[in-house]
C-alpha atoms as a PDB file:
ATOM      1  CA  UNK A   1     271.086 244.300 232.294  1.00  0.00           C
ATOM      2  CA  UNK A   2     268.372 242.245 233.762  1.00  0.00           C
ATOM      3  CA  UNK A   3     267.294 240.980 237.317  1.00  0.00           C
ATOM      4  CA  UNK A   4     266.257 237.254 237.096  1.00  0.00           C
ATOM      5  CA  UNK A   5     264.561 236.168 239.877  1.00  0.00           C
ATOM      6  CA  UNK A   6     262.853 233.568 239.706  1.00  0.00           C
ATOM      7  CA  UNK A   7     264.900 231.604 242.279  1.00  0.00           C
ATOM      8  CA  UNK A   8     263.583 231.313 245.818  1.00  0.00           C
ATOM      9  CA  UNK A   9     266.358 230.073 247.260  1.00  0.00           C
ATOM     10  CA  UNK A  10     270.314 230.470 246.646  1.00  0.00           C
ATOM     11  CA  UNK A  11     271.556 230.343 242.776  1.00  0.00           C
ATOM     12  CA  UNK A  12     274.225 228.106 242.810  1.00  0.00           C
ATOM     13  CA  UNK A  13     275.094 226.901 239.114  1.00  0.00           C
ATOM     14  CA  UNK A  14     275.397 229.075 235.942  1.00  0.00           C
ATOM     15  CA  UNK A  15     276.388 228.467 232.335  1.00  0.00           C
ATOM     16  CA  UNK A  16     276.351 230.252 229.425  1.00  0.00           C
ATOM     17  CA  UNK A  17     275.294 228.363 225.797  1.00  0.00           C
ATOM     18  CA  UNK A  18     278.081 228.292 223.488  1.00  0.00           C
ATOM     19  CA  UNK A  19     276.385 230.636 221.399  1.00  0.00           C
ATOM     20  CA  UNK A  20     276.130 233.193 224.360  1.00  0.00           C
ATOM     21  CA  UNK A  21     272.328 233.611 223.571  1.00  0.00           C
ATOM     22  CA  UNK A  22     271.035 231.561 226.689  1.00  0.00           C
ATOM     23  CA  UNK A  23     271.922 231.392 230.112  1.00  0.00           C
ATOM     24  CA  UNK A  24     271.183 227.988 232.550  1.00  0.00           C
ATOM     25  CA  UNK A  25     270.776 228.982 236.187  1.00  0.00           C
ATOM     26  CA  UNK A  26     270.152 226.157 238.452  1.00  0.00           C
ATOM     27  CA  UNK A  27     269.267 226.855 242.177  1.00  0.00           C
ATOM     28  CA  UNK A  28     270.563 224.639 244.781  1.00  0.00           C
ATOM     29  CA  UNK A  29     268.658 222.054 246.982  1.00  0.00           C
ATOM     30  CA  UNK A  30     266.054 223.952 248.382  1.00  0.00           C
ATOM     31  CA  UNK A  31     265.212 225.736 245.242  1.00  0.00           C
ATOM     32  CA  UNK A  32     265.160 222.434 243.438  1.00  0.00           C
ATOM     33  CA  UNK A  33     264.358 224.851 240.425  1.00  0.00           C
ATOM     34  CA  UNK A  34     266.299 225.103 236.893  1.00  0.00           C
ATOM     35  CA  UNK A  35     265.564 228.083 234.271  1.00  0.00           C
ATOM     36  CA  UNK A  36     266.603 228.775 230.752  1.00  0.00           C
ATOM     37  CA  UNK A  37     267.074 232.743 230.204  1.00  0.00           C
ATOM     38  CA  UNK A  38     266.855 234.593 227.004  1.00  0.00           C
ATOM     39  CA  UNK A  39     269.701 237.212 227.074  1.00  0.00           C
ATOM     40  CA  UNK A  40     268.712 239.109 224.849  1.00  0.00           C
ATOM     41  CA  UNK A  41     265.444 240.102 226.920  1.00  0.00           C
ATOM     42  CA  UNK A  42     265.483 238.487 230.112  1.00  0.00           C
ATOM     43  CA  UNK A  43     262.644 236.479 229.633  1.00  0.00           C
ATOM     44  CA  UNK A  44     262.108 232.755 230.691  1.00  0.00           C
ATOM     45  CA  UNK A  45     262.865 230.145 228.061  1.00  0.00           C
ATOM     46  CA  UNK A  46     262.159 226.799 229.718  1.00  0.00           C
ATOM     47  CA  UNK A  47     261.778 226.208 233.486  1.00  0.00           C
ATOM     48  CA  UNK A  48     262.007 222.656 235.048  1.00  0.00           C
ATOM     49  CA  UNK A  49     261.599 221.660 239.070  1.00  0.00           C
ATOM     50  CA  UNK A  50     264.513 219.368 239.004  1.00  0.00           C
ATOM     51  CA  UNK A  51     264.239 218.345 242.843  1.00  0.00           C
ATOM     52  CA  UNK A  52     262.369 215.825 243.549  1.00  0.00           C
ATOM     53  CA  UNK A  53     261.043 214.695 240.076  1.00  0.00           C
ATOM     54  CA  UNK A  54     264.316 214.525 238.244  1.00  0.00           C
ATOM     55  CA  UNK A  55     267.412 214.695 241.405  1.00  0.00           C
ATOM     56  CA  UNK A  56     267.206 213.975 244.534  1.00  0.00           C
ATOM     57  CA  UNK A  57     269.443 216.654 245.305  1.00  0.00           C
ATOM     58  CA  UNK A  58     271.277 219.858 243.763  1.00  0.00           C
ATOM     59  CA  UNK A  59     273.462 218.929 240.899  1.00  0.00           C
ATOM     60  CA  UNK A  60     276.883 220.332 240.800  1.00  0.00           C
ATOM     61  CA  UNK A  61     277.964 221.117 237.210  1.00  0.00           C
ATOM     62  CA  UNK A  62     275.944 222.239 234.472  1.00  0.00           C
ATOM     63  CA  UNK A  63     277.185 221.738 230.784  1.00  0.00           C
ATOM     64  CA  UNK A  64     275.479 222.433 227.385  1.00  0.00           C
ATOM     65  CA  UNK A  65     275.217 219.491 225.082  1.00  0.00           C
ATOM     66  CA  UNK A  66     275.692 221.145 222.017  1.00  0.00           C
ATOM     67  CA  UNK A  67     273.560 221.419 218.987  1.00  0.00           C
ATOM     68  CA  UNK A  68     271.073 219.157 217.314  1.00  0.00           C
ATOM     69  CA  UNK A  69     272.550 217.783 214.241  1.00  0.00           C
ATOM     70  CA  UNK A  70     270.710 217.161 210.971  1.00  0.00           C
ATOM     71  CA  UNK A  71     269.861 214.590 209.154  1.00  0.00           C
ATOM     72  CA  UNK A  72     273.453 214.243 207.625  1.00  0.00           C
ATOM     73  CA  UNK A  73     275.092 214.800 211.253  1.00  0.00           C
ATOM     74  CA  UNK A  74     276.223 218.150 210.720  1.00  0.00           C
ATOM     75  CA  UNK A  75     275.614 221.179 213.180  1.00  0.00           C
ATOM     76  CA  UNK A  76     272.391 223.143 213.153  1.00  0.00           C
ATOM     77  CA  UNK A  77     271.479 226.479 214.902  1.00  0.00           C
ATOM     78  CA  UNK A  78     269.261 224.156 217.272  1.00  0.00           C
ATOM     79  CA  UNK A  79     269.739 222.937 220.479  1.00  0.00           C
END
């Protein structure tokens, strides 16, 4: 549906959010670069350069954390 290309280098983590709305794509070491897609219209959500400021290398498993929970500690449509 969409190219996302972004990534200089090799792509080498991807996961979907539970929700199948967004997709994580993290590149690997020489990228250094992790995105947040919209799948609904391919745009950029959030971007972070993960290597060097937060890794010092590529990770190797990507997970959502869930959602946010409210005040009460039940599930909200946020991440």
């Amino acid at each position: 549906m969409f190219r996302l290309s972004e990534h200089d280098y090799e792509v080498t983590l991807l996961a979907f959010s539970y929700d199948d709305k967004l997709l994580l794509s993290c590149g690997n070491s020489l990228d250094g670069k992790l995105f947040i897609w919209n799948i609904a219209n391919g745009h950029i959500v959030s971007s972070l350069n993960i290597i060097p400021s937060v890794f010092s290398e590529a990770p190797r498993s990507l997970i959502w954390g869930g959602f946010a929970k409210d005040y009460k500690g039940r599930n909200t449509t946020d991440y």
